[in-house]
C-alpha atoms as a PDB file:
ATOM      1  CA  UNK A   1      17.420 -15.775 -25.752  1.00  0.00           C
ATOM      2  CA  UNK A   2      18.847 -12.461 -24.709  1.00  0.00           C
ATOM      3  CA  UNK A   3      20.894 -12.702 -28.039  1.00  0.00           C
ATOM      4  CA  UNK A   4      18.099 -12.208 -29.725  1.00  0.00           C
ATOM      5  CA  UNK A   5      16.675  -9.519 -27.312  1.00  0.00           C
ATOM      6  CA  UNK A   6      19.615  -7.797 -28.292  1.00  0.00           C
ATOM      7  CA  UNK A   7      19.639  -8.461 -31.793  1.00  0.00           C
ATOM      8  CA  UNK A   8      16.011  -7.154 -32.093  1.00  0.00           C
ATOM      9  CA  UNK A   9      16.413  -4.437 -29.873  1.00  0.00           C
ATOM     10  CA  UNK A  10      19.828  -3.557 -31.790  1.00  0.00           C
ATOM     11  CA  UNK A  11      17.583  -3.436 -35.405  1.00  0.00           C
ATOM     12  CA  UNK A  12      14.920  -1.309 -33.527  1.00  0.00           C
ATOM     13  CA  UNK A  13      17.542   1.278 -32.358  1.00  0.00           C
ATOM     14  CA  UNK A  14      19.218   1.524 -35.693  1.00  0.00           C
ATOM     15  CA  UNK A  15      17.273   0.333 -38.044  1.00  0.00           C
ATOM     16  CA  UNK A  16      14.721   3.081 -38.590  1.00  0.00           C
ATOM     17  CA  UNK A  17      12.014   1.968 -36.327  1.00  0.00           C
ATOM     18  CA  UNK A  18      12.765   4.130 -33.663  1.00  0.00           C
ATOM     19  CA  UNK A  19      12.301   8.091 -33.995  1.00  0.00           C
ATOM     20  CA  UNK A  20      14.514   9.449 -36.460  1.00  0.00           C
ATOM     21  CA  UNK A  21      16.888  11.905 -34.129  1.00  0.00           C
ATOM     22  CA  UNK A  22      19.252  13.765 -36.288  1.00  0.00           C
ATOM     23  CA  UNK A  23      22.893  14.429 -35.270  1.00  0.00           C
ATOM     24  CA  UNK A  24      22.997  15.714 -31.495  1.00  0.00           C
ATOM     25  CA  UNK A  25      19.312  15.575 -31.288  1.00  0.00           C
ATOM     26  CA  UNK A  26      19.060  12.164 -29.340  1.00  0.00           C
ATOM     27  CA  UNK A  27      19.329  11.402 -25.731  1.00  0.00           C
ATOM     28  CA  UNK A  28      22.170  10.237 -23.994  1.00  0.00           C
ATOM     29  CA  UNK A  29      20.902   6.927 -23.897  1.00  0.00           C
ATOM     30  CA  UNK A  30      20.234   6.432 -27.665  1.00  0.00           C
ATOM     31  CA  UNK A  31      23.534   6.979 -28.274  1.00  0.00           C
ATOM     32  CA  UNK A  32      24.961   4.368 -26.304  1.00  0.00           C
ATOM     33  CA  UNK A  33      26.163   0.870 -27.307  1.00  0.00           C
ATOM     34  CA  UNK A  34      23.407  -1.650 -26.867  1.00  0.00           C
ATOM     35  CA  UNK A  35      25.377  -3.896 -24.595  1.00  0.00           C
ATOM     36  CA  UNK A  36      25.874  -1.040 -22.099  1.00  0.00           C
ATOM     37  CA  UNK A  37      22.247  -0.366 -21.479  1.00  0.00           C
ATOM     38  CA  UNK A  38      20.740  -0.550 -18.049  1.00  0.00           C
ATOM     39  CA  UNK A  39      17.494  -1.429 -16.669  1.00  0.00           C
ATOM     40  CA  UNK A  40      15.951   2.022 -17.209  1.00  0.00           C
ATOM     41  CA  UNK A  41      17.139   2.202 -21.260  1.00  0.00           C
ATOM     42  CA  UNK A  42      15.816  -1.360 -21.701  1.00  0.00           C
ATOM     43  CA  UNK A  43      12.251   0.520 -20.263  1.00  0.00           C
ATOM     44  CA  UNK A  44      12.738   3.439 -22.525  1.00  0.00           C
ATOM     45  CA  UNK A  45      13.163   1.283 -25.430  1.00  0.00           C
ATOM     46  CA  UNK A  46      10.378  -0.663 -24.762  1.00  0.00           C
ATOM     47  CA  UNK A  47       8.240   2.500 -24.375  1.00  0.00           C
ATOM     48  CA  UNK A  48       9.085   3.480 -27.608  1.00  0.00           C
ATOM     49  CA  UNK A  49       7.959  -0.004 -28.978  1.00  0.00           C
ATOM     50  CA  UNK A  50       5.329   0.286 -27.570  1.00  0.00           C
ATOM     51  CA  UNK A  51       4.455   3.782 -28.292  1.00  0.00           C
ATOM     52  CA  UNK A  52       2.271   3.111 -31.657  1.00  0.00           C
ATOM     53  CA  UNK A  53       0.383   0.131 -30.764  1.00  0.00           C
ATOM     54  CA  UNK A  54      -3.396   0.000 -30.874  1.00  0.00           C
ATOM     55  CA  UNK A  55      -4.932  -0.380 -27.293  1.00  0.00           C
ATOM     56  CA  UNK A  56      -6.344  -3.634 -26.336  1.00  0.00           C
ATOM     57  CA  UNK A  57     -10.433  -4.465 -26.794  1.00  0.00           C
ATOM     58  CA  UNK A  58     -12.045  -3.787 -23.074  1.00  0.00           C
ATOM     59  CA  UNK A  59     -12.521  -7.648 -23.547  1.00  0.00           C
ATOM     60  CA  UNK A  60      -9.184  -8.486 -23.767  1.00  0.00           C
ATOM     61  CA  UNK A  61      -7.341  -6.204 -20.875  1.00  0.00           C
ATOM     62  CA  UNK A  62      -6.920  -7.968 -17.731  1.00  0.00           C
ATOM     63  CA  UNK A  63      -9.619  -7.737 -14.953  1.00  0.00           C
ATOM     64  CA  UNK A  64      -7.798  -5.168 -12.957  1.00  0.00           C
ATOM     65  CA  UNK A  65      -7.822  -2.507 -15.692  1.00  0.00           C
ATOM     66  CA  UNK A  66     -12.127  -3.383 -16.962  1.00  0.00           C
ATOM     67  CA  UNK A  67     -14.279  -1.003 -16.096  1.00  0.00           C
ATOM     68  CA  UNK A  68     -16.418  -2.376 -13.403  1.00  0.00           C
ATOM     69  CA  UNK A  69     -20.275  -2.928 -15.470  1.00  0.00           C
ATOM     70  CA  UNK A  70     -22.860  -0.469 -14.448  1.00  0.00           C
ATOM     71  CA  UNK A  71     -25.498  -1.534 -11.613  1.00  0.00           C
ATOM     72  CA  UNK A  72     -28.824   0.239 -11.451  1.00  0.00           C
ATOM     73  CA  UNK A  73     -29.129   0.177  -7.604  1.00  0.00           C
ATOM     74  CA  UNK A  74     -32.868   1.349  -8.301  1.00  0.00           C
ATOM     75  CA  UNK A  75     -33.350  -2.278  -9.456  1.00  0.00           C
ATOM     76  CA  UNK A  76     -31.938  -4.001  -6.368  1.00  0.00           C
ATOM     77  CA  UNK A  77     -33.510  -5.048  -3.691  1.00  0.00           C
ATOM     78  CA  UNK A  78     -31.865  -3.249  -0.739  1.00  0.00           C
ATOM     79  CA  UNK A  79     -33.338  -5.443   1.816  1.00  0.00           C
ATOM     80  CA  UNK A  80     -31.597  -8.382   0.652  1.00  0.00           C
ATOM     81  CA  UNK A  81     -27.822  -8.439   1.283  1.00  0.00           C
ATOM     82  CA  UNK A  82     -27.036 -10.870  -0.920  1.00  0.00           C
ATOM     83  CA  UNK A  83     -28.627  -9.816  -3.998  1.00  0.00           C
ATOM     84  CA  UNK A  84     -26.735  -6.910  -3.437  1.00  0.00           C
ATOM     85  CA  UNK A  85     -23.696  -8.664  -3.028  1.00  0.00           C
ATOM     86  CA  UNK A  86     -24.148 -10.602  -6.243  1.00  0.00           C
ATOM     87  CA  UNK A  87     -24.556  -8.106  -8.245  1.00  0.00           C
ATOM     88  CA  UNK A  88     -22.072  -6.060  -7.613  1.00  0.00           C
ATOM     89  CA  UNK A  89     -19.543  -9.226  -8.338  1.00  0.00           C
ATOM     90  CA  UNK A  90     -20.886  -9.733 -11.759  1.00  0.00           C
ATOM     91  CA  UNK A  91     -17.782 -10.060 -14.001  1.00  0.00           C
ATOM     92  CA  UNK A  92     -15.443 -10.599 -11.533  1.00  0.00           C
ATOM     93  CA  UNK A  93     -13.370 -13.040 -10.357  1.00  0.00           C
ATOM     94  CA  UNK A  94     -14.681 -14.655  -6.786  1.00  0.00           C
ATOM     95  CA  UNK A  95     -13.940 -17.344  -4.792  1.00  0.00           C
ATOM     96  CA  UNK A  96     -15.797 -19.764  -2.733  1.00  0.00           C
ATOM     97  CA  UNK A  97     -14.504 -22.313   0.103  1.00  0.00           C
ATOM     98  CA  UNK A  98     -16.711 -26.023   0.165  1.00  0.00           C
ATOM     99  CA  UNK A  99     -16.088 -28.528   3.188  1.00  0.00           C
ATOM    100  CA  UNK A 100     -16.595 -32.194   2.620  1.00  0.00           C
ATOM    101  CA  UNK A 101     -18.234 -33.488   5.762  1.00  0.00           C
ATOM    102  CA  UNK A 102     -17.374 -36.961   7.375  1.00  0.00           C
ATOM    103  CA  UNK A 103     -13.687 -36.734   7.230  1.00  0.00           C
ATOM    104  CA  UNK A 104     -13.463 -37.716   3.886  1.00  0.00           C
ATOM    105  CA  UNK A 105     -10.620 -39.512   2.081  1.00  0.00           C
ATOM    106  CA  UNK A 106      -8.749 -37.001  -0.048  1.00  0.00           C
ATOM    107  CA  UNK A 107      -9.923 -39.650  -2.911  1.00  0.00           C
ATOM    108  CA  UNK A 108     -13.716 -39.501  -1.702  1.00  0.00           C
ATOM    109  CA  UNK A 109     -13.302 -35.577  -1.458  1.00  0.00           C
ATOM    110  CA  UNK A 110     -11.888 -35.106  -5.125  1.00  0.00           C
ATOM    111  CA  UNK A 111     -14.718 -36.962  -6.165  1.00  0.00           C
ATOM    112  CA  UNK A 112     -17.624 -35.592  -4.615  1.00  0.00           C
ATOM    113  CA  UNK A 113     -15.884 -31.968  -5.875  1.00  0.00           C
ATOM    114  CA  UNK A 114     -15.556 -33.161  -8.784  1.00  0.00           C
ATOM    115  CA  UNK A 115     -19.492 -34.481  -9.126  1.00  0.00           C
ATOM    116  CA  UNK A 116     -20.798 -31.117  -8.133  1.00  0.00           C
ATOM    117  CA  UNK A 117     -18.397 -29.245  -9.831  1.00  0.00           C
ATOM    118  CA  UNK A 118     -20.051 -31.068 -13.170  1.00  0.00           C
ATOM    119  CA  UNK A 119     -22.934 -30.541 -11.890  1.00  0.00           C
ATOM    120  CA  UNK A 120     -22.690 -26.752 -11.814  1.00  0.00           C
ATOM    121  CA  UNK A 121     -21.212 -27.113 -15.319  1.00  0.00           C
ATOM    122  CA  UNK A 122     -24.304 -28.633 -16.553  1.00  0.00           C
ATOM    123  CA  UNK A 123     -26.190 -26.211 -15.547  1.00  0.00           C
ATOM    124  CA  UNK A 124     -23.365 -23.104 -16.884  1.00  0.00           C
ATOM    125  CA  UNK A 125     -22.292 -22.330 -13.798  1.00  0.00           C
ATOM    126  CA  UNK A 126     -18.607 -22.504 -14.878  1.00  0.00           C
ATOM    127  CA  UNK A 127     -16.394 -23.221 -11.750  1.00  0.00           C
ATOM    128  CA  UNK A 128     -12.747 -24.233 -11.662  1.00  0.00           C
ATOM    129  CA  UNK A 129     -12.163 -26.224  -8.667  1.00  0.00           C
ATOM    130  CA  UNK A 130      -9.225 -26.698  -6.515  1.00  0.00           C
ATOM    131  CA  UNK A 131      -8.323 -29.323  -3.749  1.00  0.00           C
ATOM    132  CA  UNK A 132      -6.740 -26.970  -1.244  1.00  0.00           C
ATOM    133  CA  UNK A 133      -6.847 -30.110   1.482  1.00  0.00           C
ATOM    134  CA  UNK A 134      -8.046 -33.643   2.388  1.00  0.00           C
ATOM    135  CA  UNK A 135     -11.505 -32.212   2.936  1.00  0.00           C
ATOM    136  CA  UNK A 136     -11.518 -28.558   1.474  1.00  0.00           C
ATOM    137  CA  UNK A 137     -11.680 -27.035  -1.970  1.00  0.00           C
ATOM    138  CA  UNK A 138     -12.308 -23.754  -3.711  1.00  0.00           C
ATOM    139  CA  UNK A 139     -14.325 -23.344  -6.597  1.00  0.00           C
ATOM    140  CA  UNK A 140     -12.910 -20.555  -8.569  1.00  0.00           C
ATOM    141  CA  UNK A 141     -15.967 -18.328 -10.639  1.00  0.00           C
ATOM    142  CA  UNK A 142     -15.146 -16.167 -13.148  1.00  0.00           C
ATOM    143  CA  UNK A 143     -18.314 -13.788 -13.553  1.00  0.00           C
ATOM    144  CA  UNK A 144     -18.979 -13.950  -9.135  1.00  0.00           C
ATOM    145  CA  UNK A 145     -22.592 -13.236  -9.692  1.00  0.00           C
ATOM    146  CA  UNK A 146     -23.214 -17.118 -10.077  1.00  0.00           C
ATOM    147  CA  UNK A 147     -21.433 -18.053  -7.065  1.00  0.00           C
ATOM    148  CA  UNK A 148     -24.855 -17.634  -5.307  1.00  0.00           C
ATOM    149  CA  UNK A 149     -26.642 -20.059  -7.352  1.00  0.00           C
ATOM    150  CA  UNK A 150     -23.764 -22.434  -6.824  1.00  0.00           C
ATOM    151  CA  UNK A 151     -23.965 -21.744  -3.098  1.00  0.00           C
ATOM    152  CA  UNK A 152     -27.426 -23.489  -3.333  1.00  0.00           C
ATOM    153  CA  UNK A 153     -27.234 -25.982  -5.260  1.00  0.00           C
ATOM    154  CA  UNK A 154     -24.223 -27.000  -2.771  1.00  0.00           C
ATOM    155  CA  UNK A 155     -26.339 -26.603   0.439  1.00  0.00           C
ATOM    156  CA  UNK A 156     -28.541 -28.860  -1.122  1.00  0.00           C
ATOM    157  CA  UNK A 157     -25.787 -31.819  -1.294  1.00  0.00           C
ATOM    158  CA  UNK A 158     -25.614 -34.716   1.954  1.00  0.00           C
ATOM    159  CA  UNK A 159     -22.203 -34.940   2.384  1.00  0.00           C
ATOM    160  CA  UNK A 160     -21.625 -30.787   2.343  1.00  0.00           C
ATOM    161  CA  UNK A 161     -20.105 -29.364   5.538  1.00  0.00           C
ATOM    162  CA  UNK A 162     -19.762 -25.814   4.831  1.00  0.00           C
ATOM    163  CA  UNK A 163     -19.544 -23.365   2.259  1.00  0.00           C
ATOM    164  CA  UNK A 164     -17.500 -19.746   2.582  1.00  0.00           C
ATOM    165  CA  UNK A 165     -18.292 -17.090   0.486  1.00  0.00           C
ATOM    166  CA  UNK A 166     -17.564 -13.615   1.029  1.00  0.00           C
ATOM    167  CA  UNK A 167     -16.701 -13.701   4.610  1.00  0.00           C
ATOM    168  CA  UNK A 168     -19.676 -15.632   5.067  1.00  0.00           C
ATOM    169  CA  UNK A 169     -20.302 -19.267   6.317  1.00  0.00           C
ATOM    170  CA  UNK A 170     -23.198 -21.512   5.409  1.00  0.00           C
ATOM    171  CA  UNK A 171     -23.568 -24.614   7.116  1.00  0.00           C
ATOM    172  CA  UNK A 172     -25.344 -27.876   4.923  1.00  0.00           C
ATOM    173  CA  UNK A 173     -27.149 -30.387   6.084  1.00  0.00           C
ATOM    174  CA  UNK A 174     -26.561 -32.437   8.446  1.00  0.00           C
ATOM    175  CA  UNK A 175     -25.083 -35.669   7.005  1.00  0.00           C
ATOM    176  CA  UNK A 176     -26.422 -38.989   7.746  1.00  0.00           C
ATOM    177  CA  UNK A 177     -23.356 -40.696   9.186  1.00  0.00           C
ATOM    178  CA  UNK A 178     -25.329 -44.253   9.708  1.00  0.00           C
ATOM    179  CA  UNK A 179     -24.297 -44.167   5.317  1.00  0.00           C
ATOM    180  CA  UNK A 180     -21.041 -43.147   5.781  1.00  0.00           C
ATOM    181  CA  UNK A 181     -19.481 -45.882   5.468  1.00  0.00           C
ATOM    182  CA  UNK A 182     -21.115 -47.022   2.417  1.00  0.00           C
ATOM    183  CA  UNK A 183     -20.517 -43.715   0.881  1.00  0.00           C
ATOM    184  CA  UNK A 184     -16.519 -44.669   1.582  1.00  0.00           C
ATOM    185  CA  UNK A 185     -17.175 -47.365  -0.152  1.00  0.00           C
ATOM    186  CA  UNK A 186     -18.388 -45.969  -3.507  1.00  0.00           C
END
């Protein structure tokens, strides 16, 4: 592998890709041997590689660098927190904390996560999950603005504990634990 990093970065130097310098016109570092380069050339070169590309689609560039979408505040409903909240995490990546209640197996919990996290599929909510612990799991949203609407539909499940989102806890219902133990069971 770093034969061929030098090998292409050897071709790029000398082989007419780079800036044409004439005579004493390049800098120091263009005229050295490629096997002496340091850590700083290596970053030069690359700048110059990368000096002609096209920029990337706003689509395509990671979250940090999007611009943020426009929110009419006019539209919003300043009373309400949480529609606030939500829309102001449209687009971006959120997370959200779910408790199994009962003391679950770590079997019975991936399942249950799993069921609601098909459930939330089903209805396009699209929600990575991820078993953090025998009980706990986060569900991962990519556009945040439908956490909310997950956040309900998970309140409305018997065997929820808690939900966390954004600093905020949300207790579900109480679980009936005369069926816990046939809920073990299934």
């Amino acid at each position: 592998m770093p034969k061929l990093f030098f090998c292409i970065a050897f071709l790029f130097l000398y082989g007419g890709c780079a800036k044409k310098f004439k005579g004493d016109e390049k800098p120091s570092w263009a005229k050295k041997d490629i096997r002496d380069f340091n850590d700083a050339d290596m970053e030069r070169l690359f700048d110059q590689w990368e000096e002609d590309e096209e920029p990337l689609p706003e689509d395509e560039l990671p979250e940090h660098l999007r611009k943020p979408p426009s929110i009419d505040f006019t539209k919003l409903d300043m009373s309400n927190p949480e529609s606030v909240l939500q829309a102001t995490k449209k687009g971006q990546t959120l997370m959200m904390f779910v408790s199994v209640a009962n003391k679950p197996s770590r079997a019975r919990a991936e399942e249950l996560t799993k069921i609601w996290q098909a459930s939330l599929w089903s209805n396009h909510i699209q929600a990575e999950r991820y078993l953090v612990d025998d009980d706990r799991a986060i569900f991962m949203f990519k556009d945040g603005s439908q956490a909310w609407t997950a956040k309900e539909y998970l309140l409305e499940q018997e065997e929820l504990k808690e939900v966390q989102l954004e600093s905020q806890t949300y207790p579900g219902k109480k679980p009936n634990v005369r069926n816990k133990a046939v809920r073990d069971e299934l």
